[in-house]
N, C-alpha and C. Protein backbone atom coordinates (compact mmCIF):
# COMPACT_ATOMS: atom_id res chain seq x y z
N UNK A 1 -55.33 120.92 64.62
CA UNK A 1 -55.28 122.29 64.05
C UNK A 1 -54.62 122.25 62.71
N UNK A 2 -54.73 123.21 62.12
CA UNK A 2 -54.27 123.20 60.95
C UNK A 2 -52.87 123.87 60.51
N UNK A 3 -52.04 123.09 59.97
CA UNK A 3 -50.75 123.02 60.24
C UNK A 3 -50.23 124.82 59.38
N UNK A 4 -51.20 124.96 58.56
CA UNK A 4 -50.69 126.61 57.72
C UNK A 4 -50.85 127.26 58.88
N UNK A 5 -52.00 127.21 60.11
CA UNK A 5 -52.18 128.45 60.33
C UNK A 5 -51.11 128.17 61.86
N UNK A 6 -50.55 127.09 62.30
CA UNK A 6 -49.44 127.20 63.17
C UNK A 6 -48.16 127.99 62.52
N UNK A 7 -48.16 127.62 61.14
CA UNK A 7 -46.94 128.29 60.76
C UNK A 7 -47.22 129.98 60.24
N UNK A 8 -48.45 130.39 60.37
CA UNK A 8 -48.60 131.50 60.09
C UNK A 8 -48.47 132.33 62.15
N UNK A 9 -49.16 132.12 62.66
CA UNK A 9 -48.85 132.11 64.60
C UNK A 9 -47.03 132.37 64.53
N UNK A 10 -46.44 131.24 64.01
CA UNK A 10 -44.72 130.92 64.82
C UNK A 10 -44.08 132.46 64.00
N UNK A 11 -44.21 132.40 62.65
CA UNK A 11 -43.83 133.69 61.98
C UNK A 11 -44.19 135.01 62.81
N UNK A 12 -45.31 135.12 63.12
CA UNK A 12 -45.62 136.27 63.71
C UNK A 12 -45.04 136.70 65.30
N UNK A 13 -44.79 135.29 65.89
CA UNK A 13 -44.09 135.44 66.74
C UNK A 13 -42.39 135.56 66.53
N UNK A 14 -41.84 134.81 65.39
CA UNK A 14 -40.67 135.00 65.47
C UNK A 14 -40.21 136.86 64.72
N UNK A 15 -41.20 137.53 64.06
CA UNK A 15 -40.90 138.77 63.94
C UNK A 15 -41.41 140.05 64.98
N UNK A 16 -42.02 139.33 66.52
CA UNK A 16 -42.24 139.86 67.49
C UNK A 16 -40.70 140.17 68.32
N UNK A 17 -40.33 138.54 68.24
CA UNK A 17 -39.25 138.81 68.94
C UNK A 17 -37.93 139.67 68.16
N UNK A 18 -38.19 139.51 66.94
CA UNK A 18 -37.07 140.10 65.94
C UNK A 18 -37.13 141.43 66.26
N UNK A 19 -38.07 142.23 66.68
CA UNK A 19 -38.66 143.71 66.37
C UNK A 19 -37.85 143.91 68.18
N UNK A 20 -38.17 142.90 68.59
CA UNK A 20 -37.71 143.61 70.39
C UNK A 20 -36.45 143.38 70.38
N UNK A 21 -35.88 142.43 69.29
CA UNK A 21 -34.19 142.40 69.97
C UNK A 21 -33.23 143.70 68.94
N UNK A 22 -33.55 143.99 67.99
CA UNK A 22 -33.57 145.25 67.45
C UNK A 22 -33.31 146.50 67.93
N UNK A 23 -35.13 146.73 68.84
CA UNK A 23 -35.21 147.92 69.62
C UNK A 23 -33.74 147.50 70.95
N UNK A 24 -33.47 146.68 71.42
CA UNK A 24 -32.75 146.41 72.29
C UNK A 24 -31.50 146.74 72.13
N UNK A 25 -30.99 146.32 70.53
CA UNK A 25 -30.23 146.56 70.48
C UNK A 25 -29.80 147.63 70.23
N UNK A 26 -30.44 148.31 69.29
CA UNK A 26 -30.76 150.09 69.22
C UNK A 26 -30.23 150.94 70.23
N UNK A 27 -30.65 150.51 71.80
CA UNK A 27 -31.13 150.98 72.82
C UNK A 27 -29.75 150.65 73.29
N UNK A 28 -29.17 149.26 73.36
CA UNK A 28 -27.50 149.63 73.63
C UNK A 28 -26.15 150.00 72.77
N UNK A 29 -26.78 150.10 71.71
CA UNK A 29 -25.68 151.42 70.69
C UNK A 29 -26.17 152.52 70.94
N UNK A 30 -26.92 153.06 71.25
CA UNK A 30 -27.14 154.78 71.36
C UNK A 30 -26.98 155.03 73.08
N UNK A 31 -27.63 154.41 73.93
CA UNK A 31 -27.15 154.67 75.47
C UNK A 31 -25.56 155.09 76.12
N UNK A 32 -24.84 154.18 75.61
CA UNK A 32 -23.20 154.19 76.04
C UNK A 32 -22.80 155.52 75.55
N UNK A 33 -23.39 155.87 74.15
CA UNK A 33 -22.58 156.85 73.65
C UNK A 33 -23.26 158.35 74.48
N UNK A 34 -24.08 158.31 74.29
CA UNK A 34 -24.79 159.29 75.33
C UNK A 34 -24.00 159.31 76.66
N UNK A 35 -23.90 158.30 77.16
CA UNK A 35 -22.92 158.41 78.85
C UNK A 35 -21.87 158.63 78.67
N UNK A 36 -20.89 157.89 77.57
CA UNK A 36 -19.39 158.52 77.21
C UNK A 36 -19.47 159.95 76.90
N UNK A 37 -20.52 160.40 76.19
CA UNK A 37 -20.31 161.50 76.21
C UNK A 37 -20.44 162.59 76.93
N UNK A 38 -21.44 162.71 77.78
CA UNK A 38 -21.86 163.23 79.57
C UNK A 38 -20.21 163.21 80.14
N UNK A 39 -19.94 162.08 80.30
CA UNK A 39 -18.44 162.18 81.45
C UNK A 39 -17.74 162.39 80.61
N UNK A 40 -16.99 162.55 79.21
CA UNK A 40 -16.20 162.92 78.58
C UNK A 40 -16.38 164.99 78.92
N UNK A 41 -17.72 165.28 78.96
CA UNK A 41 -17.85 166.68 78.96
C UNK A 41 -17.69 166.87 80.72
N UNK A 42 -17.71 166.34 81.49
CA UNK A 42 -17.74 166.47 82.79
C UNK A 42 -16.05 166.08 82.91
N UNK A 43 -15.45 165.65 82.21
CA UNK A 43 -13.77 165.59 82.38
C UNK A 43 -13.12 166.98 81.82
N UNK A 44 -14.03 167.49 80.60
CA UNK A 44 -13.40 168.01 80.21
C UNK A 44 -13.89 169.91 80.38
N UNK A 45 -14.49 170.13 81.60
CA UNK A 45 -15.35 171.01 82.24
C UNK A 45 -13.96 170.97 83.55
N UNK A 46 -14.05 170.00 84.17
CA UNK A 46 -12.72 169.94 84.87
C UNK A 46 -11.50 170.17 85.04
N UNK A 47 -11.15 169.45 83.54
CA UNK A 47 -9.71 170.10 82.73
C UNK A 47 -9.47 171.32 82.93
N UNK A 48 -10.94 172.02 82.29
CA UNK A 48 -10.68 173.83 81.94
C UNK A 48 -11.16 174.56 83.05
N UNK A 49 -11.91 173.65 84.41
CA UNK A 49 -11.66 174.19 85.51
C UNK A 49 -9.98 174.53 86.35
N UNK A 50 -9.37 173.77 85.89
CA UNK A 50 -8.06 173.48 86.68
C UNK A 50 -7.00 174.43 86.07
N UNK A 51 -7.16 174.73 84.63
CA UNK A 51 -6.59 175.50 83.67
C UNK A 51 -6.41 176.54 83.64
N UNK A 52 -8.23 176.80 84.44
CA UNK A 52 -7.84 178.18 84.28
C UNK A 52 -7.46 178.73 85.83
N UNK A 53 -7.33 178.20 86.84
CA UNK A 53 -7.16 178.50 87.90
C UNK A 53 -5.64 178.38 88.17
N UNK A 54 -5.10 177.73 87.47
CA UNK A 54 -3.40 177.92 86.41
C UNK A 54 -2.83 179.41 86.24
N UNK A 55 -3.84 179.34 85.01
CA UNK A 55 -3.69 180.17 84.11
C UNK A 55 -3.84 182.16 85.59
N UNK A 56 -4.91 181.75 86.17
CA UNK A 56 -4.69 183.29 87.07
C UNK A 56 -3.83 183.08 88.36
N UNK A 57 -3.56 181.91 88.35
CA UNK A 57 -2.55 181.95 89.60
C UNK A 57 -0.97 182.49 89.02
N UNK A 58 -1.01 181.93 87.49
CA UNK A 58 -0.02 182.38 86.91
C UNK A 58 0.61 184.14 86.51
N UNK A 59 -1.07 184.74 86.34
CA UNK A 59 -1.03 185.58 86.25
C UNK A 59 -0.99 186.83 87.50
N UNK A 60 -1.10 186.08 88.55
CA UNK A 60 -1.28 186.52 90.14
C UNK A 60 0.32 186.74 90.10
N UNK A 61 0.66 186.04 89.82
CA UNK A 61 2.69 186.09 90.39
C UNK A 61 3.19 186.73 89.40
N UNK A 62 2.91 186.98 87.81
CA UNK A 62 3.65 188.12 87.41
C UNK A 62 3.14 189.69 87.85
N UNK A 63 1.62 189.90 88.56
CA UNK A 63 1.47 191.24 89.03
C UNK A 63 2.23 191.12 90.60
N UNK A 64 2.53 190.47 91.08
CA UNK A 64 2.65 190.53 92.09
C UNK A 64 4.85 190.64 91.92
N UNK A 65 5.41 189.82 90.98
CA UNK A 65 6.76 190.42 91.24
C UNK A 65 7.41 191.55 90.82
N UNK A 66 6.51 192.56 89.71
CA UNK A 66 7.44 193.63 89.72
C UNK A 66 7.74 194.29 90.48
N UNK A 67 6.48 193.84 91.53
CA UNK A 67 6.73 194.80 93.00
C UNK A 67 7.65 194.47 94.06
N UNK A 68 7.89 193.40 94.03
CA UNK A 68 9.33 192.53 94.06
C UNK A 68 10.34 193.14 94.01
N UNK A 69 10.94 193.27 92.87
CA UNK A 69 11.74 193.40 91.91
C UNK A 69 12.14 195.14 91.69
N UNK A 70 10.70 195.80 91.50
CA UNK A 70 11.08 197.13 91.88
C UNK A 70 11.75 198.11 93.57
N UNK A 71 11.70 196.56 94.17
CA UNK A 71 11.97 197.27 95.66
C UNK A 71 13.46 197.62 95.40
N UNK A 72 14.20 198.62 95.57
CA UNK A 72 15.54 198.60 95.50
C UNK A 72 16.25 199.36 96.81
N UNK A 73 17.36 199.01 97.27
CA UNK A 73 18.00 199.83 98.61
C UNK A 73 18.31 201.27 98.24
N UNK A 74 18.24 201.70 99.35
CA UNK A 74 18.54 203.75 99.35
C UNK A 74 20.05 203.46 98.48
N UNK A 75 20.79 202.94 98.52
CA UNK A 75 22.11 202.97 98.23
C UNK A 75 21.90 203.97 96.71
N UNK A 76 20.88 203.55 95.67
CA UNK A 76 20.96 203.57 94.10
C UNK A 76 20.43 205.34 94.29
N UNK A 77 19.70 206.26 95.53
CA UNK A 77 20.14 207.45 95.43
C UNK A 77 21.43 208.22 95.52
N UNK A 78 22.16 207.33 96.32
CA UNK A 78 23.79 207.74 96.43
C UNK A 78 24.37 207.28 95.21
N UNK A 79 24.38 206.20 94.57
CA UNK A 79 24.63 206.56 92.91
C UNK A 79 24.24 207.62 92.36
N UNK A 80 23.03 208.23 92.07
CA UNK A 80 22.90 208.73 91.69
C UNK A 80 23.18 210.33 91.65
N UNK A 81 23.57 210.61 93.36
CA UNK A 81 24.52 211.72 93.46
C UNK A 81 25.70 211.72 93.53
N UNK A 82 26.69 210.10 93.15
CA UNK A 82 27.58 210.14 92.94
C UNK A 82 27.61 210.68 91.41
N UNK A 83 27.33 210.14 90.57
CA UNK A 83 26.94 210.35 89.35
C UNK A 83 27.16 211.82 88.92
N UNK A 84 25.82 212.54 89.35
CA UNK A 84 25.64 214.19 89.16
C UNK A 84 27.18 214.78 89.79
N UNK A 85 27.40 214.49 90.82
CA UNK A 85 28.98 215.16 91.13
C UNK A 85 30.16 214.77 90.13
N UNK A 86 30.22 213.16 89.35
CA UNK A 86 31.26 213.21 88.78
C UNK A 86 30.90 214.25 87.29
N UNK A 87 29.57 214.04 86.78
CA UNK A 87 29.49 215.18 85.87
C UNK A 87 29.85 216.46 85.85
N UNK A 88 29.84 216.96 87.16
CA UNK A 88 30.12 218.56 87.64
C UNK A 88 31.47 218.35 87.48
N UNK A 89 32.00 217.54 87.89
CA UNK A 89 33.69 217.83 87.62
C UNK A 89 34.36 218.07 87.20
N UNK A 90 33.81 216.32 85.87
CA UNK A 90 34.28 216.51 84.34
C UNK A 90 33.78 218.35 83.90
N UNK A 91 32.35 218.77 84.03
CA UNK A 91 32.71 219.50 83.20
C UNK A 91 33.62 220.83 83.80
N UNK A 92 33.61 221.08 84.88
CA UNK A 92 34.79 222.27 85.62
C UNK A 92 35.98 221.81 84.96
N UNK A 93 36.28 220.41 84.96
CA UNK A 93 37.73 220.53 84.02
C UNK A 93 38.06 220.49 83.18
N UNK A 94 36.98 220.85 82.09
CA UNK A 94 36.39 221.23 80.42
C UNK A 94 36.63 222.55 80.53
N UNK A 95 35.96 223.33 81.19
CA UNK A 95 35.84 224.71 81.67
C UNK A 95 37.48 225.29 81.99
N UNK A 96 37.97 224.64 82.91
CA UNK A 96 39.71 225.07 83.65
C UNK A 96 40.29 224.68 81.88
N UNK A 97 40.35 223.69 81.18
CA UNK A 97 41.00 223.40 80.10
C UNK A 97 41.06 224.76 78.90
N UNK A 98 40.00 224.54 79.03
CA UNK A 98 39.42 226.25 77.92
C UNK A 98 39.82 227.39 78.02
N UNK A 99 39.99 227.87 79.60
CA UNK A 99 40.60 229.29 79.57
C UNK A 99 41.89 228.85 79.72
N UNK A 100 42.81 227.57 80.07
CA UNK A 100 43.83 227.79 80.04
C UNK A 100 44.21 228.16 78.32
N UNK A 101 43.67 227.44 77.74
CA UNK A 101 43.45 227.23 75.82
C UNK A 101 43.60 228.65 75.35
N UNK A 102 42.43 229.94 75.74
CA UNK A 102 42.34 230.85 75.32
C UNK A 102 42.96 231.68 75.95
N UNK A 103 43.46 231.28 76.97
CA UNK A 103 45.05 232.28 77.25
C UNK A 103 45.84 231.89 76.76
N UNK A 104 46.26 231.13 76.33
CA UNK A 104 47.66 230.83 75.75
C UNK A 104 47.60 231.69 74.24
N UNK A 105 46.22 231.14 73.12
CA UNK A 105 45.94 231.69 72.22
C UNK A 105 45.91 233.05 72.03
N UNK A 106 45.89 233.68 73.63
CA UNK A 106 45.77 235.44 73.53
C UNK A 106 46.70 235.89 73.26
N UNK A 107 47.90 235.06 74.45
CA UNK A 107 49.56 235.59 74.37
C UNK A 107 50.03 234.84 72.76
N UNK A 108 49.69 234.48 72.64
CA UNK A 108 50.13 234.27 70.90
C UNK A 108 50.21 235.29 70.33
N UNK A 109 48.79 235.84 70.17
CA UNK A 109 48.47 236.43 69.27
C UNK A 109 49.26 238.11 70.10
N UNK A 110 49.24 238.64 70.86
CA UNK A 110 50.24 239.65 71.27
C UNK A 110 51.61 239.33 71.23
N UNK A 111 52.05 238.43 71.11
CA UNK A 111 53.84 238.21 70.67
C UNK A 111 53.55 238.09 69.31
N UNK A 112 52.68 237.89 68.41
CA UNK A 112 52.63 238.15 67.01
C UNK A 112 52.58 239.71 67.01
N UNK A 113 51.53 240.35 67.77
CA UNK A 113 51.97 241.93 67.39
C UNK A 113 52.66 242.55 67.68
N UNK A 114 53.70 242.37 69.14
CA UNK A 114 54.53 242.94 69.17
C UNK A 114 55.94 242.50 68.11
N UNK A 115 56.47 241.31 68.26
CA UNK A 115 57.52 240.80 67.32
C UNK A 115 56.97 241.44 65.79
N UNK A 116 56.27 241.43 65.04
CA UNK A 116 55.75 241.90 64.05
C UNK A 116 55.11 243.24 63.23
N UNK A 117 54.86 243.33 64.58
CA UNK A 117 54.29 245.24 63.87
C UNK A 117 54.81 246.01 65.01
N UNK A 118 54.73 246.18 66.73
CA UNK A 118 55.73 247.50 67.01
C UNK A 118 56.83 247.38 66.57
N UNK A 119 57.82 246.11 66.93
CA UNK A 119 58.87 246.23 67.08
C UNK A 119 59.20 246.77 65.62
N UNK A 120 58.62 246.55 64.80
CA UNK A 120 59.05 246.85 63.43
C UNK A 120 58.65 248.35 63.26
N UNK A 121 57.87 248.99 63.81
CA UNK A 121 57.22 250.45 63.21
C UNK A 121 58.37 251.26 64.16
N UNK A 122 58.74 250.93 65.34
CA UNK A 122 59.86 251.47 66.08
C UNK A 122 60.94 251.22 65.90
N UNK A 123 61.46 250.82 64.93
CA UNK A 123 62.72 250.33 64.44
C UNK A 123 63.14 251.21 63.11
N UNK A 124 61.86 251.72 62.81
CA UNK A 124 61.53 252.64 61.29
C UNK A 124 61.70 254.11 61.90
N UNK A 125 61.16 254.34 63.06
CA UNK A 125 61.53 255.78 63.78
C UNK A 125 60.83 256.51 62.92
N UNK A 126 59.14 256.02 62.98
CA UNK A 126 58.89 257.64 61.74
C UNK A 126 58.59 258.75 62.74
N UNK A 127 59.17 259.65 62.39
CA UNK A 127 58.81 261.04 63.12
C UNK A 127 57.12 261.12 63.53
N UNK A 128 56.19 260.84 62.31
CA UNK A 128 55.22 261.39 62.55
C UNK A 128 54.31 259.93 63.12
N UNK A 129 54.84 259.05 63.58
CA UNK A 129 53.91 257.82 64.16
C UNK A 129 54.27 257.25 65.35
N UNK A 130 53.09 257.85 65.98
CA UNK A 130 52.87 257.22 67.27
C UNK A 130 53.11 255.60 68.13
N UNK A 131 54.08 255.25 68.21
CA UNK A 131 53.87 253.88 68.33
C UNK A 131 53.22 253.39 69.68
N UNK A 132 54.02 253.93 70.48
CA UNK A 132 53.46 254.20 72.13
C UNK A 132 51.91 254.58 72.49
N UNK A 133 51.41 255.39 72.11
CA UNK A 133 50.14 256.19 71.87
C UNK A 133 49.24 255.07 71.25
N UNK A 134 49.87 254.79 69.56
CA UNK A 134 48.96 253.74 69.08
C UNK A 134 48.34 252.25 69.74
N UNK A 135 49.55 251.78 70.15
CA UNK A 135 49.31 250.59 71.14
C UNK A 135 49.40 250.25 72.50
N UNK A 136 49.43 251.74 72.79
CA UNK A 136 49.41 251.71 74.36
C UNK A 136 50.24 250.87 75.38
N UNK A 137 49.88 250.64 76.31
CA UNK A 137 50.69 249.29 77.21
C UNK A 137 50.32 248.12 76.78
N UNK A 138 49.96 247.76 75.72
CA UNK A 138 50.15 246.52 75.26
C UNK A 138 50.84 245.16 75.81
N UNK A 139 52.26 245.65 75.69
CA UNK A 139 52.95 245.03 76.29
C UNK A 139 53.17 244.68 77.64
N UNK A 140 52.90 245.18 78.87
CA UNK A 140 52.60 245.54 79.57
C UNK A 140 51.46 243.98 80.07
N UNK A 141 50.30 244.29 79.09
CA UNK A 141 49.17 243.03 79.04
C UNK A 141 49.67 241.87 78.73
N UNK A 142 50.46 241.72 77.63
CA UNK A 142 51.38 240.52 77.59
C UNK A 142 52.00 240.00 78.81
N UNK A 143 52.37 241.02 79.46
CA UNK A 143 53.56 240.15 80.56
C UNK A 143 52.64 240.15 81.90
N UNK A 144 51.71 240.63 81.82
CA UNK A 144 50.44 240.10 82.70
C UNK A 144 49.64 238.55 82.50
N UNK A 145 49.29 238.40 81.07
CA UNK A 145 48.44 237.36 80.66
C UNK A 145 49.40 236.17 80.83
N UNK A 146 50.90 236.52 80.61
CA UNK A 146 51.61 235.20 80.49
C UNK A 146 52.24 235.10 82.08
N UNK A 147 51.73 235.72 83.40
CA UNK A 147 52.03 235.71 84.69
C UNK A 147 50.38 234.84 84.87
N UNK A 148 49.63 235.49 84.38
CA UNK A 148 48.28 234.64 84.41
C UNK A 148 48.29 232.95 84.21
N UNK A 149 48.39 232.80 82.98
CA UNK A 149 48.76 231.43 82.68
C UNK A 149 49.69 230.73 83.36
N UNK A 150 50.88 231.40 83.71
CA UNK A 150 51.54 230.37 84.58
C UNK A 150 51.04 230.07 86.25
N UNK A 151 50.69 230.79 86.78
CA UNK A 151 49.52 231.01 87.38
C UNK A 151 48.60 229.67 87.74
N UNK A 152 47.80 229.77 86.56
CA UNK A 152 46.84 228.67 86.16
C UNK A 152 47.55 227.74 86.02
N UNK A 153 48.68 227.16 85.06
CA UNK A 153 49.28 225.97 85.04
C UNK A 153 50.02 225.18 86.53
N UNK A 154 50.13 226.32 87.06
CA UNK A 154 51.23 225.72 88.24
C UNK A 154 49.59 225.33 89.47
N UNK A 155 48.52 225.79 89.30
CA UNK A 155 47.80 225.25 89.91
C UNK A 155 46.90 223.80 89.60
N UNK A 156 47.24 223.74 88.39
CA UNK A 156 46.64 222.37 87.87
C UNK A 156 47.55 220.95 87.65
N UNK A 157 48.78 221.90 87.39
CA UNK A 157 49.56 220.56 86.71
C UNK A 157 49.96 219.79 87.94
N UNK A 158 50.00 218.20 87.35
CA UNK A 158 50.40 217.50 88.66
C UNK A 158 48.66 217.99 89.99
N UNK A 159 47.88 218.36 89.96
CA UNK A 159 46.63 218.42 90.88
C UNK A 159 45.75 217.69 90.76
N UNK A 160 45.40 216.92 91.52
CA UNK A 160 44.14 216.19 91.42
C UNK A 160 42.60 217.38 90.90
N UNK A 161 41.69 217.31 89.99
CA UNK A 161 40.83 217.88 89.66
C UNK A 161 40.26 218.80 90.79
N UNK A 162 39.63 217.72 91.71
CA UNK A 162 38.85 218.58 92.86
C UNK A 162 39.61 219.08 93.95
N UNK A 163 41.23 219.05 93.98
CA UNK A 163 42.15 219.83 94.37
C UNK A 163 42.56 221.51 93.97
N UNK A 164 41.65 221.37 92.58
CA UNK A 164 42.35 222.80 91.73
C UNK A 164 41.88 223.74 92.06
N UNK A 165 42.46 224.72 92.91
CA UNK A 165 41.83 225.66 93.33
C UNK A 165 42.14 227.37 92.63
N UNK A 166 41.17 227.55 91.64
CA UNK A 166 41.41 228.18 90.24
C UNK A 166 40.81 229.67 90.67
N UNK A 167 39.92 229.95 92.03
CA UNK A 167 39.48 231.19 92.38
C UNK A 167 40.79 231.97 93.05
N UNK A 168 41.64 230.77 93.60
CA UNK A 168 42.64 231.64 94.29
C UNK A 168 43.88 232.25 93.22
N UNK A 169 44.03 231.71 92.09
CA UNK A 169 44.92 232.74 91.09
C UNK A 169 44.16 233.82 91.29
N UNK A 170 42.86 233.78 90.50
CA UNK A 170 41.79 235.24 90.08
C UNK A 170 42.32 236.23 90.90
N UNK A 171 42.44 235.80 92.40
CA UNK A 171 41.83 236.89 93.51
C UNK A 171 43.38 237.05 93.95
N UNK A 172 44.66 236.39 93.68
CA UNK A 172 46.03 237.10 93.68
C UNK A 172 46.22 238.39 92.64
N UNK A 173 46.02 237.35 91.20
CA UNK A 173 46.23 238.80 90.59
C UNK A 173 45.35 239.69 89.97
N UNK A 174 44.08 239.60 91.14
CA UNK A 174 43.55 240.56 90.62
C UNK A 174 43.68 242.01 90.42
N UNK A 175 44.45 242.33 91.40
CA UNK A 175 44.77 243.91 91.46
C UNK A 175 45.84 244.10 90.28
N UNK A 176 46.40 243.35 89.91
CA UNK A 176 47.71 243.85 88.87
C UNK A 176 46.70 244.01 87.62
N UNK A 177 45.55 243.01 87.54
CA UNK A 177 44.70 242.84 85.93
C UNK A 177 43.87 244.30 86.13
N UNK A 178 43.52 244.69 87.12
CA UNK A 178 42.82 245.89 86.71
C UNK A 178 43.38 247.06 86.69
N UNK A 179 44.81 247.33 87.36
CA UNK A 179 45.45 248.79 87.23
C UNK A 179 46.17 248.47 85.54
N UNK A 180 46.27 247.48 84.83
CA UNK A 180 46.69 247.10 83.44
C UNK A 180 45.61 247.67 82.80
N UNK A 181 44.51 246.95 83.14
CA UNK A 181 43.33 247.09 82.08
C UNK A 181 42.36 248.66 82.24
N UNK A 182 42.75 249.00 83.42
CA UNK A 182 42.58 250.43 83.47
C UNK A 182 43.30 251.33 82.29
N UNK A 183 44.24 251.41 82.05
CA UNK A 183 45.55 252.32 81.43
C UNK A 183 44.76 251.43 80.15
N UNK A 184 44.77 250.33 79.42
CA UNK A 184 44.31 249.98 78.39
C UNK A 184 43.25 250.39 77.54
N UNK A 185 41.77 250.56 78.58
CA UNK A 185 41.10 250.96 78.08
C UNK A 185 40.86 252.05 78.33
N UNK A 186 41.41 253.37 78.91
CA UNK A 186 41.42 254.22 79.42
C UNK A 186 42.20 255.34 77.99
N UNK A 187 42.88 254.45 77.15
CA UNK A 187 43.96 255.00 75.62
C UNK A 187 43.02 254.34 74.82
N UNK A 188 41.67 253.70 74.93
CA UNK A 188 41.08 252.75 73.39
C UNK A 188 41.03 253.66 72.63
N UNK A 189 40.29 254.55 73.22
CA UNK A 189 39.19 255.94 72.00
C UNK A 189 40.37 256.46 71.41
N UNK A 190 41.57 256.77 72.02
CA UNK A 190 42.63 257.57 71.82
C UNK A 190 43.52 256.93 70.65
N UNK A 191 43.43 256.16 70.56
CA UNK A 191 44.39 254.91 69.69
C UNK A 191 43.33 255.09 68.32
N UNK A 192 42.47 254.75 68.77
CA UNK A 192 41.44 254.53 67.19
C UNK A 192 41.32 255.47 66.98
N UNK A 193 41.08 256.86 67.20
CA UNK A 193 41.02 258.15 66.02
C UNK A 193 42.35 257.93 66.04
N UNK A 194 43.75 258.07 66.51
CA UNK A 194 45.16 257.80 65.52
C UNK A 194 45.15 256.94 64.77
N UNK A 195 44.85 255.79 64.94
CA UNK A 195 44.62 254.62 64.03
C UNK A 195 43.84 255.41 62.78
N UNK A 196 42.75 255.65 62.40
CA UNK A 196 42.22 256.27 61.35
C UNK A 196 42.62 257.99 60.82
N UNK A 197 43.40 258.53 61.75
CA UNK A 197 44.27 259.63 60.83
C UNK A 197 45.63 258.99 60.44
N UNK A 198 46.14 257.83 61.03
CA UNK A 198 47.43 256.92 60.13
C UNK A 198 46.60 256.52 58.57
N UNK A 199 45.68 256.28 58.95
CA UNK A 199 44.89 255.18 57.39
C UNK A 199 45.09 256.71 56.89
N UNK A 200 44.72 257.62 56.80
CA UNK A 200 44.61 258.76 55.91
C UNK A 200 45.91 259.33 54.27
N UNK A 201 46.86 259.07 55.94
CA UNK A 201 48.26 259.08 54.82
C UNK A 201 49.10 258.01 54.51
N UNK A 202 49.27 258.36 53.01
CA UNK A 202 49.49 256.99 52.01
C UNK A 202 50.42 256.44 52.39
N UNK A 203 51.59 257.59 53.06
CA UNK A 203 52.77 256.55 53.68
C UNK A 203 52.65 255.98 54.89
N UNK A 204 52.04 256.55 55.96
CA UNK A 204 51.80 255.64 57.08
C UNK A 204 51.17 254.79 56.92
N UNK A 205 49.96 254.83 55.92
CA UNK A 205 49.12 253.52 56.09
C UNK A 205 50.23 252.84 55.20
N UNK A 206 51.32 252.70 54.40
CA UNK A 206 51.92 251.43 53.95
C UNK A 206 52.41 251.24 54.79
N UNK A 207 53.25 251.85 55.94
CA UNK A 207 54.24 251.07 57.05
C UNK A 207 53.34 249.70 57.48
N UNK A 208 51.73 250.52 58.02
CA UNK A 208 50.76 249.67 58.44
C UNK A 208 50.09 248.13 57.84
N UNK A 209 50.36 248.15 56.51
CA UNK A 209 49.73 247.37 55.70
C UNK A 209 51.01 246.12 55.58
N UNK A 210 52.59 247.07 55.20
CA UNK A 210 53.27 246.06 55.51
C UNK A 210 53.77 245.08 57.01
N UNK A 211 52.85 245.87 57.88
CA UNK A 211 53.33 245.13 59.23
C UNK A 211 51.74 244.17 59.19
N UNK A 212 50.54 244.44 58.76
CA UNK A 212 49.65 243.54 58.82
C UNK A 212 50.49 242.31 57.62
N UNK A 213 50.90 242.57 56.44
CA UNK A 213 50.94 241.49 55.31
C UNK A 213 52.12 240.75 56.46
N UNK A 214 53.02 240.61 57.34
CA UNK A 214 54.35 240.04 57.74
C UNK A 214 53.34 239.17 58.80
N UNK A 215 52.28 239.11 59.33
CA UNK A 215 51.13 238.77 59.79
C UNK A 215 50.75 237.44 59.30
N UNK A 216 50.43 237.56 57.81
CA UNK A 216 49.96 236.59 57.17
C UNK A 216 50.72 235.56 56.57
């Protein structure tokens, strides 16, 4: 045979086999990666199976403990009417504090008018001014209001709060406060038209003006 055309045959065979080990090899670089990648997604399908069954179990136990947590014993209603009672207390002894306050401030202010303006307009002896008439039993109310207050003090001082028993002054002296305040307001109308025929004349109203200025 002729030796070109053996070497033309061996060539054709040796780029037969060249072409199949190629495809072969082709065929095991692209296969593996294809399967790594299948079970890489089948691991990782798993992962975020497990994750999320985590993730709501996690979320199962925070709905589930406020209810827990909100259970509380009867006791925290008895706080709470302990509570409302100590408020009532405090404020009754806000309340007892105040009128003792504005009694005292009353009898002030009547030992300012008597020390200051009767005793002084009756000490002047004017013929034509009423002193009695003008201010009625006044005094009288003074030595009531300051039987009042002591009264009130001797029931508080040294008393435990919810010891103070502040209805039972009222209802001792009540009968003395209304045969007083009877006679008081019983002379108002009577006092104020004298009161405004004193303003009329120039000299009574100065007695008057100087017993208000000894005031100030």
């Amino acid at each position: 045979d002729c030796p070109g055309k053996e070497g033309t045959g061996g060539r054709k065979r040796n780029l037969t086999l060249l072409r199949n080990k190629l495809y072969m090899g082709q065929r095991r670089s692209t296969e593996p990666v294809v399967e790594s990648t299948t079970t890489a997604g089948d691991h990782g399908n798993l992962r975020r199976s497990q994750s999320d069954r985590t993730e709501y179990s996690q979320k199962l136990q925070e709905k589930m403990a406020p209810q827990v947590v909100s259970f509380t014993p009867a006791a925290s209603q008895e706080d709470k009417e302990e509570e409302v009672s100590r408020r009532m207390m405090a404020r009754r002894v806000k309340i007892i504090t105040e009128l003792m306050q504005t009694e005292k401030d009353y009898i002030g202010d009547l030992d300012l008018c008597i020390k200051e303006v009767i005793q002084p307009l009756r000490n002047k002896q004017i013929a034509r001014f009423d002193v009695d008439g003008l201010f009625s039993n006044i005094e009288l109310v003074h030595q009531l209001s300051a039987k009042l207050l002591s009264l009130l003090e001797e029931a508080t001082t040294d008393v435990e709060p919810p010891m103070q028993i502040i209805g039972e002054v009222f209802l001792q002296i009540k009968g003395p406060l209304e045969d007083t305040y009877k006679i008081y307001c019983y002379h108002h109308d009577d006092a104020h038209t004298m009161l405004e025929s004193y303003e009329k004349d120039e000299e009574l109203k100065q007695h008057l003006r100087d017993c208000v200025q000894s005031l100030k």
